[in-house]
Protein backbone atom coordinates (compact mmCIF):
# COMPACT_ATOMS: atom_id res chain seq x y z
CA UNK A 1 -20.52 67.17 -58.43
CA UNK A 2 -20.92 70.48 -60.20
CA UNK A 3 -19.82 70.21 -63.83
CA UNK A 4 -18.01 73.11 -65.41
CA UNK A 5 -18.99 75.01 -68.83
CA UNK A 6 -16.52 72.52 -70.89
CA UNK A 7 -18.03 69.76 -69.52
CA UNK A 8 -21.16 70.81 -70.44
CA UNK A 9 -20.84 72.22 -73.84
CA UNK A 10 -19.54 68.49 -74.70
CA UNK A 11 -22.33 67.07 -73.54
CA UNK A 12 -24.51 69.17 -75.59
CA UNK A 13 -21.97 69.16 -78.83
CA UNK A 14 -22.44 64.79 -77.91
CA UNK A 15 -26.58 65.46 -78.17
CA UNK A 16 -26.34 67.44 -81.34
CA UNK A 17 -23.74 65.67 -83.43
CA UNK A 18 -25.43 62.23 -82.63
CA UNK A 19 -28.93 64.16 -83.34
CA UNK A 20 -27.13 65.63 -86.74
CA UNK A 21 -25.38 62.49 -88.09
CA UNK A 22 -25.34 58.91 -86.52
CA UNK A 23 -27.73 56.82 -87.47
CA UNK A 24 -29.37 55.62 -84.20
CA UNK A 25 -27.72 52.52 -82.76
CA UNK A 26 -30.57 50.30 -80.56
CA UNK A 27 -31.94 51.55 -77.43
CA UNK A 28 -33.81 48.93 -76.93
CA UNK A 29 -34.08 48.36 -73.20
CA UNK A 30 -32.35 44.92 -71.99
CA UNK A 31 -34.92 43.22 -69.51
CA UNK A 32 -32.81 41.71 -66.25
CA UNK A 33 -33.78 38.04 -66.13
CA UNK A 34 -31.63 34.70 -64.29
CA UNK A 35 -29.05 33.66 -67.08
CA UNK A 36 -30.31 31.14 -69.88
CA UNK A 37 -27.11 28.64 -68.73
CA UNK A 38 -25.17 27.73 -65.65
CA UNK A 39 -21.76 27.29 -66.37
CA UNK A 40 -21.14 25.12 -63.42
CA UNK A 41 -23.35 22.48 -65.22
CA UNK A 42 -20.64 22.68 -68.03
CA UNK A 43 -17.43 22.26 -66.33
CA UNK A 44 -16.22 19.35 -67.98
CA UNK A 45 -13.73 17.99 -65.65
CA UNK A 46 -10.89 18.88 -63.06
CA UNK A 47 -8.20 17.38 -65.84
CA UNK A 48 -10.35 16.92 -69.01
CA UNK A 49 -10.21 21.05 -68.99
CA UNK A 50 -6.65 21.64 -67.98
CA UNK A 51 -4.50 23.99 -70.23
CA UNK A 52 -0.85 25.17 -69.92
CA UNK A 53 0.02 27.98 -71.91
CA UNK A 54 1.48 31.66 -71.51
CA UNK A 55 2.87 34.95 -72.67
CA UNK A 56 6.54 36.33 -73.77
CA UNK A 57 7.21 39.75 -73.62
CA UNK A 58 10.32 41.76 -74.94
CA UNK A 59 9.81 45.04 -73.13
CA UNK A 60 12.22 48.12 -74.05
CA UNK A 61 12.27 51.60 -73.14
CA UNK A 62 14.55 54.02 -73.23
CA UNK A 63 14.17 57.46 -71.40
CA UNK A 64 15.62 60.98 -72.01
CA UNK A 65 14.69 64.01 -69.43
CA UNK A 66 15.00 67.64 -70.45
CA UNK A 67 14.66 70.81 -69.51
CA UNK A 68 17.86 70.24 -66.71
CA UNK A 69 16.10 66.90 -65.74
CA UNK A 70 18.34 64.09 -64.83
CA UNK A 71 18.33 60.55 -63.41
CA UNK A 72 20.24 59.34 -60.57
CA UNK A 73 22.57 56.48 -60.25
CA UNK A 74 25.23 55.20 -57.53
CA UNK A 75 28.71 54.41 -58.91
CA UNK A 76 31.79 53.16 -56.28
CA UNK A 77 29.40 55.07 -53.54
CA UNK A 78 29.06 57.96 -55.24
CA UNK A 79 25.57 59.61 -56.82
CA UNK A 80 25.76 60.40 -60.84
CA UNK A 81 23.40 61.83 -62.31
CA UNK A 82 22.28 61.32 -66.69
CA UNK A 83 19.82 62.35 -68.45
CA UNK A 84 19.17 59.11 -70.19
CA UNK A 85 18.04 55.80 -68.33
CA UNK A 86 17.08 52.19 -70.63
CA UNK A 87 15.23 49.26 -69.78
CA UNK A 88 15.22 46.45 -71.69
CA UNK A 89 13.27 43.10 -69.92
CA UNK A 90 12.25 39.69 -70.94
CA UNK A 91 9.44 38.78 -69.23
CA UNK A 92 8.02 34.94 -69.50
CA UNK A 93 4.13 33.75 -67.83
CA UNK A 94 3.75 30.02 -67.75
CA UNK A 95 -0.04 29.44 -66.59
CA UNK A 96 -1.59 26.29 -65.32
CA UNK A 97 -4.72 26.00 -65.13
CA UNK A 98 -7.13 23.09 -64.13
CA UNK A 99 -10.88 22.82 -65.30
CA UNK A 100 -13.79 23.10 -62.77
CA UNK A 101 -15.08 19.69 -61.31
CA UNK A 102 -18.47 18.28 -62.10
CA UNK A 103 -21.30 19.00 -59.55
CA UNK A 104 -22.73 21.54 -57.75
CA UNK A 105 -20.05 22.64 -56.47
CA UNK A 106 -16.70 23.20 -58.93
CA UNK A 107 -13.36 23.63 -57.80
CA UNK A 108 -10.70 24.41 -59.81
CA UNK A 109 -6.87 25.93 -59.22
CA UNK A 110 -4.79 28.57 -61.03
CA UNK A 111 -0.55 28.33 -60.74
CA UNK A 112 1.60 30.99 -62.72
CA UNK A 113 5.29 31.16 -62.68
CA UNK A 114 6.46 34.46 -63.44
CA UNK A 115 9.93 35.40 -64.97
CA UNK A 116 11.95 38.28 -65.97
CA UNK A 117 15.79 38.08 -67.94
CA UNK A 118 17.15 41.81 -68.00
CA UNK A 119 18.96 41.84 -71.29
CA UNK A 120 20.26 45.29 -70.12
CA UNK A 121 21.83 44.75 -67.21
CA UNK A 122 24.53 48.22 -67.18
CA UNK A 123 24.00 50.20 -63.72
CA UNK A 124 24.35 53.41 -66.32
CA UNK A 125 21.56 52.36 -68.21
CA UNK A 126 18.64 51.01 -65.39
CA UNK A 127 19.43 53.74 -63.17
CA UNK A 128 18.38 51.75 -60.39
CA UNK A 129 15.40 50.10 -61.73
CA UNK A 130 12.85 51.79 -60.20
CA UNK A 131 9.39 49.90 -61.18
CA UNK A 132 11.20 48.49 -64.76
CA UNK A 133 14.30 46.41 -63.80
CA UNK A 134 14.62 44.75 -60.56
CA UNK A 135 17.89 46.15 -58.92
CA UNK A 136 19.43 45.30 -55.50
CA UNK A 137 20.51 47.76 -52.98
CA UNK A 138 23.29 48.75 -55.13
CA UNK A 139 21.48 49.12 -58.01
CA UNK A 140 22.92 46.37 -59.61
CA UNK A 141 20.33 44.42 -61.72
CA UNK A 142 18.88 41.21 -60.82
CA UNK A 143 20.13 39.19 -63.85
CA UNK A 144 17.29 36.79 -63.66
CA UNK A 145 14.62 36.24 -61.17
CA UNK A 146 11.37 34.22 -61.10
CA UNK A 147 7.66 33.93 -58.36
CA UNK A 148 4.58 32.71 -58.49
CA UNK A 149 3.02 35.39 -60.07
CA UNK A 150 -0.77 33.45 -59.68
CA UNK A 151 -1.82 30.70 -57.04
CA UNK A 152 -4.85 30.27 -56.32
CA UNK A 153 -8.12 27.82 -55.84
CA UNK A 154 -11.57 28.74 -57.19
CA UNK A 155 -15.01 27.55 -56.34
CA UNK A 156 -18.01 28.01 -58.48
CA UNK A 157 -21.60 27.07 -57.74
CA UNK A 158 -23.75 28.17 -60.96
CA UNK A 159 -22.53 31.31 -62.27
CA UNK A 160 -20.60 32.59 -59.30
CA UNK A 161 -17.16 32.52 -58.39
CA UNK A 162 -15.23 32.56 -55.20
CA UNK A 163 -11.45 32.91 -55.68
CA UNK A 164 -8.73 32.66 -52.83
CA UNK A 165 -5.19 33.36 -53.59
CA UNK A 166 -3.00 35.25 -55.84
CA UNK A 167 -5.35 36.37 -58.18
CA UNK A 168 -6.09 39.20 -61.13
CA UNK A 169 -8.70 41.31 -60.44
CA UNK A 170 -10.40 44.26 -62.70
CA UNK A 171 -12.32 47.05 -61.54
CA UNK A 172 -12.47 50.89 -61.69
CA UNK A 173 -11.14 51.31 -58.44
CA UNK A 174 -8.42 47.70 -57.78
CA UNK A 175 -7.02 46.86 -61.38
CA UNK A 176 -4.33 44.63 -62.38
CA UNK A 177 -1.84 46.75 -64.36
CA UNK A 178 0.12 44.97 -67.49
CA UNK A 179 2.16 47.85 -68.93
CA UNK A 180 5.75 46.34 -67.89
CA UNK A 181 7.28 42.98 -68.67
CA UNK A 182 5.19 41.78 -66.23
CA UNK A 183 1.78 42.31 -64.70
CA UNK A 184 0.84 42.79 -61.27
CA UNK A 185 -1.67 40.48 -59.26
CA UNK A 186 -3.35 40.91 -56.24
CA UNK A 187 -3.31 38.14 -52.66
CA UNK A 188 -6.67 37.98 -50.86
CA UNK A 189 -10.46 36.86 -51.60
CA UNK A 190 -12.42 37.64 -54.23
CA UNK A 191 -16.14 36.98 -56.24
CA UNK A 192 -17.56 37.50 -59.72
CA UNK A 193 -21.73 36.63 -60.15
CA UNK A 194 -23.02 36.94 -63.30
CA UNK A 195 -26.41 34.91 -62.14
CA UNK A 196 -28.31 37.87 -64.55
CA UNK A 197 -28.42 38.36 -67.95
CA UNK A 198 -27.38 41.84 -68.00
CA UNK A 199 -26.15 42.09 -64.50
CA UNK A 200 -23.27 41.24 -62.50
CA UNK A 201 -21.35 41.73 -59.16
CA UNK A 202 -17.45 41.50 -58.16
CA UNK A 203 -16.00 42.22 -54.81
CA UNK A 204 -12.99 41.45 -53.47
CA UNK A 205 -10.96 41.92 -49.88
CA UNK A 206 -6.96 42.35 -50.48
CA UNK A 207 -4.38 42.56 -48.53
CA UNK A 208 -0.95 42.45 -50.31
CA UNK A 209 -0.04 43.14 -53.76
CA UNK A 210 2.76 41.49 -56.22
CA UNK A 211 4.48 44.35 -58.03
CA UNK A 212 5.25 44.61 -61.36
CA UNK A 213 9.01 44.06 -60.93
CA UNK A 214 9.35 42.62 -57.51
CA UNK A 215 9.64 39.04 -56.40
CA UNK A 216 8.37 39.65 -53.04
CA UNK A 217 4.56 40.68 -51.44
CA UNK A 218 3.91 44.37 -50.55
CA UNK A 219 1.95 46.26 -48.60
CA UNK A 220 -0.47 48.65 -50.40
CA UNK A 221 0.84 52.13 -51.46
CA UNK A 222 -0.76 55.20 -53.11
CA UNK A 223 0.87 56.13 -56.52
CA UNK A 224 1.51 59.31 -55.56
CA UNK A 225 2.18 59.20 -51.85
CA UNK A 226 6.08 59.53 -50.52
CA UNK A 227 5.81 56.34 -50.26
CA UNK A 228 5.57 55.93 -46.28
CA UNK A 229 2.21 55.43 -46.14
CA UNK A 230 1.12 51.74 -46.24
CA UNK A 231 -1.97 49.59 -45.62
CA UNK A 232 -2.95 46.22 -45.50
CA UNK A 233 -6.43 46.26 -46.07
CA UNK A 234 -7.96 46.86 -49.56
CA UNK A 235 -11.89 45.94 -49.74
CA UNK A 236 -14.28 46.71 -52.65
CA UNK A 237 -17.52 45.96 -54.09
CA UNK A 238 -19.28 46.86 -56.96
CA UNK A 239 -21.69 45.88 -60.20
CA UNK A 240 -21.82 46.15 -63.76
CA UNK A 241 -24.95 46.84 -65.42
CA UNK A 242 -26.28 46.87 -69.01
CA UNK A 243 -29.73 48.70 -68.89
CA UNK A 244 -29.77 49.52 -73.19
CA UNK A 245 -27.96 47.32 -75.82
CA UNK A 246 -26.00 50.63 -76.16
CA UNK A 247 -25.54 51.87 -72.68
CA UNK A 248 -22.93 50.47 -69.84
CA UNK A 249 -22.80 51.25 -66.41
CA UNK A 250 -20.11 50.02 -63.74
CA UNK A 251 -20.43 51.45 -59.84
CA UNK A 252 -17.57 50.46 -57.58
CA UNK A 253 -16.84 51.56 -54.31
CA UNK A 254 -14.20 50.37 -51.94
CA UNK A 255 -12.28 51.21 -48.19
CA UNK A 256 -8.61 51.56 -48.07
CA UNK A 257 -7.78 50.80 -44.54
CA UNK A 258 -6.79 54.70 -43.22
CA UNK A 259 -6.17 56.03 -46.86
CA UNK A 260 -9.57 56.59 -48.04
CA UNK A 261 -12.80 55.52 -49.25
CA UNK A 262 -13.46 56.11 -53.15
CA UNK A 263 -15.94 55.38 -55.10
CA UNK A 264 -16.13 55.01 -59.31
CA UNK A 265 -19.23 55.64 -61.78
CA UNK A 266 -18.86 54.89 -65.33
CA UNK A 267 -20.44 54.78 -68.27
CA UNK A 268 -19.98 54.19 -71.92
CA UNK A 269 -23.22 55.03 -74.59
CA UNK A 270 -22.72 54.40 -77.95
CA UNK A 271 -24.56 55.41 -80.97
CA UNK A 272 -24.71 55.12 -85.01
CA UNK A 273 -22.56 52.61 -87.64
CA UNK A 274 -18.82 52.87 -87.74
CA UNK A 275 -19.28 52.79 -91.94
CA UNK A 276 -21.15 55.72 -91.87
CA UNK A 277 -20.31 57.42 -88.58
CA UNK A 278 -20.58 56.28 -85.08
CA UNK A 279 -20.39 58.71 -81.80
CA UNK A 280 -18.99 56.98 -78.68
CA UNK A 281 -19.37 58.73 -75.02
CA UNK A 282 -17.67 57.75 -72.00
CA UNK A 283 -18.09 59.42 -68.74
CA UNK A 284 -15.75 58.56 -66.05
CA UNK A 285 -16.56 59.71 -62.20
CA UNK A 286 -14.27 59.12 -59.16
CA UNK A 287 -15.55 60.47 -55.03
CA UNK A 288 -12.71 60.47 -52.39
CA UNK A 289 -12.92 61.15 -48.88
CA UNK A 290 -10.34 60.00 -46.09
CA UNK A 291 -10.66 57.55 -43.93
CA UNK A 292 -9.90 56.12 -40.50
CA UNK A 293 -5.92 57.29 -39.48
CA UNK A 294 -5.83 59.91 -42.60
CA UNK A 295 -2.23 58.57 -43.16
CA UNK A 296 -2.97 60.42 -46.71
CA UNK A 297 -4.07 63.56 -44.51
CA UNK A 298 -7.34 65.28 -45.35
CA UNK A 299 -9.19 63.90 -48.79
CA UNK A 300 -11.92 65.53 -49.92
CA UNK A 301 -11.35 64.98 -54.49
CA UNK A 302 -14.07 64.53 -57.30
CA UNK A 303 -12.51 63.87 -60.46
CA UNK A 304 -14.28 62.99 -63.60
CA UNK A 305 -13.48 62.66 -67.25
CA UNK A 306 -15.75 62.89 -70.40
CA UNK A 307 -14.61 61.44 -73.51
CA UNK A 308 -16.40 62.48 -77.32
CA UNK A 309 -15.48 59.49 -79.91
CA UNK A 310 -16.01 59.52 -83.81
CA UNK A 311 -15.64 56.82 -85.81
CA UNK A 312 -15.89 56.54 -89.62
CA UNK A 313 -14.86 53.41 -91.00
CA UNK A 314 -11.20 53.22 -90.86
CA UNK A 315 -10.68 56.63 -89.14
CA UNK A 316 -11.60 57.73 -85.10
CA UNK A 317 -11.29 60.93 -83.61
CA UNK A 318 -11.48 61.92 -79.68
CA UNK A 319 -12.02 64.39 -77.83
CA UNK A 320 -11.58 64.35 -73.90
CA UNK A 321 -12.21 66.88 -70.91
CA UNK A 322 -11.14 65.80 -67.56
CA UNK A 323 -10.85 67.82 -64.43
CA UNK A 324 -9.81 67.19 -60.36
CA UNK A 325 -11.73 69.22 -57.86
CA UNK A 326 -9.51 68.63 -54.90
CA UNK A 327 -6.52 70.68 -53.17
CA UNK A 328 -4.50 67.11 -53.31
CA UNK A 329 -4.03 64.58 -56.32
CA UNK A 330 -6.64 62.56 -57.55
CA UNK A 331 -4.44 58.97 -56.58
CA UNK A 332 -4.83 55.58 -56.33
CA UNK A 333 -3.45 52.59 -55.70
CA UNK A 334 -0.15 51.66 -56.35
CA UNK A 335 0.66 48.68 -58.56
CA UNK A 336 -2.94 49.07 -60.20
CA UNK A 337 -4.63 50.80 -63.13
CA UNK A 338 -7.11 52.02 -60.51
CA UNK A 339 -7.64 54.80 -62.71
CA UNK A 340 -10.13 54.67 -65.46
CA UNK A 341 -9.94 58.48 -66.36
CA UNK A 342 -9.68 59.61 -70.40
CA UNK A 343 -6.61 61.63 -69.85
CA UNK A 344 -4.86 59.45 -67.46
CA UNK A 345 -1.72 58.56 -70.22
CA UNK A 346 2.53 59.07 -69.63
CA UNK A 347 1.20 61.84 -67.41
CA UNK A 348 -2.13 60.98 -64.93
CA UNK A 349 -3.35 64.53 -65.82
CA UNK A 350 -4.45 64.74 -61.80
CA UNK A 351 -2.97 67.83 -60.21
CA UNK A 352 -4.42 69.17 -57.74
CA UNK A 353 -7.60 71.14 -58.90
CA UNK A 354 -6.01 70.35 -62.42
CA UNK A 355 -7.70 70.63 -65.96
CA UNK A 356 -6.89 69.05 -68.89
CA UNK A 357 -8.21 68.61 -72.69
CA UNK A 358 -7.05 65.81 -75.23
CA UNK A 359 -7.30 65.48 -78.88
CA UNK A 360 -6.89 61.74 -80.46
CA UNK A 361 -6.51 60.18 -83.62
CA UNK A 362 -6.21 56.87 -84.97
CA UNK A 363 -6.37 54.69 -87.72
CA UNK A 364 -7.10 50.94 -88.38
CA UNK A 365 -5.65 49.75 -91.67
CA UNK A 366 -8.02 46.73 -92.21
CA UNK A 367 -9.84 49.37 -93.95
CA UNK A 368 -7.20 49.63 -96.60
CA UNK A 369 -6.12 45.77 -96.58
CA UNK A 370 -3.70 45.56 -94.05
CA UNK A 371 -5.63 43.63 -91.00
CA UNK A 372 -4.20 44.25 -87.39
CA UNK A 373 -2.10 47.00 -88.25
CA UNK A 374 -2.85 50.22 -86.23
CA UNK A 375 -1.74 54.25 -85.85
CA UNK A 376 -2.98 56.27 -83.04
CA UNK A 377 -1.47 60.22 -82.44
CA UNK A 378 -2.55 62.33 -79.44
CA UNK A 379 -2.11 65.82 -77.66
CA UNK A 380 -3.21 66.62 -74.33
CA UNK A 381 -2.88 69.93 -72.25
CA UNK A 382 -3.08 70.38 -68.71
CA UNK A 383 -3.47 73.39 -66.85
CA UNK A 384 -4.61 75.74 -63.35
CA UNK A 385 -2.63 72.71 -61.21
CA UNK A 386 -2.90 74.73 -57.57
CA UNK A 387 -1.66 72.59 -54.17
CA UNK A 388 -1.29 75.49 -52.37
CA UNK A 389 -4.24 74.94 -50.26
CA UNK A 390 -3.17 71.53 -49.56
CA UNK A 391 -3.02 71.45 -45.83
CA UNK A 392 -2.46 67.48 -44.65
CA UNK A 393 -3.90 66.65 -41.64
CA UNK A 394 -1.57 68.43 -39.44
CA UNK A 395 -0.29 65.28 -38.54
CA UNK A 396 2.25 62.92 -39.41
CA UNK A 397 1.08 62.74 -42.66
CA UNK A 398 0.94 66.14 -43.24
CA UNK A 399 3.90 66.10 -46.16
CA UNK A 400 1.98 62.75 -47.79
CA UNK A 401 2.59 64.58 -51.15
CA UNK A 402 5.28 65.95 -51.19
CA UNK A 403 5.66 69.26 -53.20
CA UNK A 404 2.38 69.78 -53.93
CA UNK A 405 2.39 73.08 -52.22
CA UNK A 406 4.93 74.70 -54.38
CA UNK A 407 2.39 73.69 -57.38
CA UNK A 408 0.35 77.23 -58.14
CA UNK A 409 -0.56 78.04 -61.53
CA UNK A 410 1.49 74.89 -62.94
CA UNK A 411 0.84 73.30 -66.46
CA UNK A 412 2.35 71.02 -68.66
CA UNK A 413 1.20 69.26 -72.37
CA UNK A 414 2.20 65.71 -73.61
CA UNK A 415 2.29 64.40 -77.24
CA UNK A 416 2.25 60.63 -77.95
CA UNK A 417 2.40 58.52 -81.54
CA UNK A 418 1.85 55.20 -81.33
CA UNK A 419 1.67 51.84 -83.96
CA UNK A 420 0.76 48.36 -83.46
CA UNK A 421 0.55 45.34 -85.24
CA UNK A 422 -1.40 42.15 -84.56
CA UNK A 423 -0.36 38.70 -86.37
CA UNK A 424 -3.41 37.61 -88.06
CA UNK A 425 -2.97 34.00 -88.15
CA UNK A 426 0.05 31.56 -88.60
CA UNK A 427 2.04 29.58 -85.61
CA UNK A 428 2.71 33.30 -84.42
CA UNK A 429 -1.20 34.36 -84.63
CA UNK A 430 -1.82 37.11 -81.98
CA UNK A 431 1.24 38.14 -81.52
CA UNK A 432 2.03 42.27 -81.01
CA UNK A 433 4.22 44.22 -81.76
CA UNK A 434 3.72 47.66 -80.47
CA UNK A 435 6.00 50.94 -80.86
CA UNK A 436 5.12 54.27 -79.10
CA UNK A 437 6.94 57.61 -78.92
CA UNK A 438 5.78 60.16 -76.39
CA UNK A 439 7.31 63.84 -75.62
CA UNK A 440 5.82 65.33 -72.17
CA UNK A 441 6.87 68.91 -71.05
CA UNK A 442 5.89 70.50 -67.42
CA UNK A 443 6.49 73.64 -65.91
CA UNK A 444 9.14 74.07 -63.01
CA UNK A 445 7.07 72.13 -60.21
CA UNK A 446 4.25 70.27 -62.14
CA UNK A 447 5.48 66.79 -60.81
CA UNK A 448 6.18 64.62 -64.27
CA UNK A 449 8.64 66.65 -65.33
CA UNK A 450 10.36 67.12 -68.77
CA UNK A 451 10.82 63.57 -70.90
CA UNK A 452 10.28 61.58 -74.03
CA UNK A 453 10.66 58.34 -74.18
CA UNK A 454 10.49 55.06 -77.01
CA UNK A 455 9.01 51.91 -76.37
CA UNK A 456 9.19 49.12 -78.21
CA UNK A 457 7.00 46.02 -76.61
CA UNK A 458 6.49 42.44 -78.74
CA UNK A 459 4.01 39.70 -76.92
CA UNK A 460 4.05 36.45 -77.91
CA UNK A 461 1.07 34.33 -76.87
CA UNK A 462 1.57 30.37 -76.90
CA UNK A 463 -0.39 26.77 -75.89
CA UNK A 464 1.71 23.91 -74.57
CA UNK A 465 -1.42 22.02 -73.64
């Protein structure tokens, strides 16, 4: 990968300002040695460790397009069109969980019943659903609905675990995704080893995913596919690493069955004292290539991101360069956060050939008194989005992304505000309560569009056992 002159100059503005003003952080070098413990020679019991517990979320947006944007909507078998669309979800997790049994070898099992109330149920309003309300083929919404959102059985000898079932999983590359009422999870196999002190391994072999706001298992998609295209084969392996006490490293690489094969580098360095001032640098690396059918059609994308961060006590400032080399997308997987790139926010940022530049600011007030309460503000700019050499496979799925070869020259810019609060302590400790406003404009083909839209999301943690 050939960085550009941006990406560059921040690395060297990263070497001078943490030269000019951090205090160094330790760089002491973290010697990989077996881990001090097993936890396996812990587990205290198949029911002595069993906890039931969950989540409540009340999960509301509500949408406005621009610009001659509009939603679509089916009425007495007719298509309306508005500008507006609301979603407004209750979504419940009730999570059993069992402790690991004594011995060398533990087992333990995982159940989860997942369930969503739509407290705005008006056809007007959901605008058929789309990944936000569960609608039928109407697009009436489903009132009230419920699945086994986890289900699973997990072995452990020492520090490693094998997991079979519906499962979460986290990675660069296959990442549960939590930004709805509910989460998604992930049906297949799966390990985490964290036999080393500083280094561990997780790999996993998938091959259906729960949605977000579906009751039933799907196939894999790509997010920004036409959605024709599916496989069910997801396989991925990869490490995390901790070489400095101020330096990590996660490498990732995994085979969608005739999508691709991609593969993730990051790294996050940190230097100096948040009281005084603190530089934080993230760099963010993503390689890929097709593979087997090419039902995506010809994939040949590096993408990275490098992110500048500055904190002084209460106060953080960020800035963040990203940019897709690639005549398609820079996409992953549907129904994940596969996508561990600074700029990826409303808007992914990743156009074809696409660059992009973000400015960030936010604010804890536990500074000033006020524990768990939180501002953030942002502006990002994307530009020099060019599909035009996007050429498919000259196959079937030639049009996979569709569009993308009216996109020459495209750009668009997004502005978010955010706040958050946290409950400190109390029966309601942990609880959030999060508001965000965020305005995103695009030129005539970039493929977001013209919106803004208001959420309002408040998640309620709670123990039964």
């Amino acid at each position: 990968m050939k960085l550009s002159s941006k990406a560059l100059l921040a690395l060297a503005i990263s070497s001078i300002t943490a030269t000019a003003y951090a205090e160094p952080a330790s760089q002491d070098f973290v010697p990989t040695t077996l881990a001090g413990t097993s936890a396996q020679s812990e587990a205290k019991g198949f029911i002595e460790d069993f906890s039931l517990g969950g989540t409540t979320r009340n999960w509301y947006s509500h949408e406005s397009k621009y610009r001659g944007g509009n939603f679509e909507y089916k009425k007495h078998g007719q298509t309306l069109t508005d500008r507006n669309r609301t979603n407004w979800v209750q979504g419940t997790i009730i999570n059993a969980s069992s402790g690991f049994t004594q011995g060398t070898v533990g087992v333990k099992t995982e159940l989860a019943v997942y369930n969503a109330v739509v407290l705005d149920r008006s056809k007007r309003d959901i605008k058929g659903g789309s990944n936000r309300t569960l609608a039928d083929s109407d697009g009436d919404a489903v009132g009230q609905w419920s699945k086994l959102g986890l289900a699973n059985v997990q072995f452990r000898v020492s520090n490693t675990t094998l997991t079979a079932g519906r499962q979460n999983f986290s990675s660069g590359i296959v990442d549960t995704i939590g930004n709805r009422a509910l989460p998604s999870s992930f049906e297949g196999v799966s390990f985490n080893s964290e036999e080393f002190s500083n280094l561990s391994f997780q790999g996993g072999v998938f091959d259906r995913v729960s949605p977000r706001t579906e009751q039933s298992l799907s196939k894999f998609r790509s997010e920004y596919g036409n959605g024709t295209q599916e496989t069910d084969k997801v396989s991925t392996l990869g490490l995390n690493y901790q070489p400095l006490k101020s330096l990590k490293v996660s490498v990732f690489g995994a085979n969608v069955k005739d999508f691709w094969n991609q593969y993730y580098f990051g790294a996050t360095h940190e230097l100096g004292d948040a009281q005084q001032l603190a530089l934080t640098t993230g760099f963010n690396y993503y390689k890929t290539v097709d593979e087997g059918k090419k039902e995506m059609g010809e994939i040949d994308n590096d993408t990275f991101s490098l992110s500048l961060g500055l904190a002084h006590q209460a106060h953080s400032l960020t800035f963040s360069y990203q940019q897709v080399n690639g005549n398609e997308y820079f996409d992953y997987l549907h129904e994940t956060n596969g996508i561990y790139l600074a700029n990826s926010l409303t808007s992914d940022f990743n156009g074809p050939n696409e660059k992009s530049f973000q400015v960030a600011y936010g604010i804890n007030m536990a500074e000033y008194g006020v524990p768990g309460l939180k501002f953030n503000v942002y502006s990002a700019r994307g530009w020099d989005i060019d599909g035009t050499h996007y050429t498919g496979n000259n196959g079937r799925a030639k049009f996979a992304y569709d569009g993308i070869q009216k996109q020459d020259g495209e750009k668009h810019q997004e502005y978010g505000v955010g706040a958050s609060y946290a409950i400190q302590s109390g029966a309601l400790k942990a609880t959030t309560v999060r508001a965000t406003y965020v305005e995103h404009r695009g030129s005539e083909f970039q493929s977001d569009g013209s919106i803004k839209e208001f959420r309002l999301v408040t998640t309620v943690p709670f123990n039964i056992l």
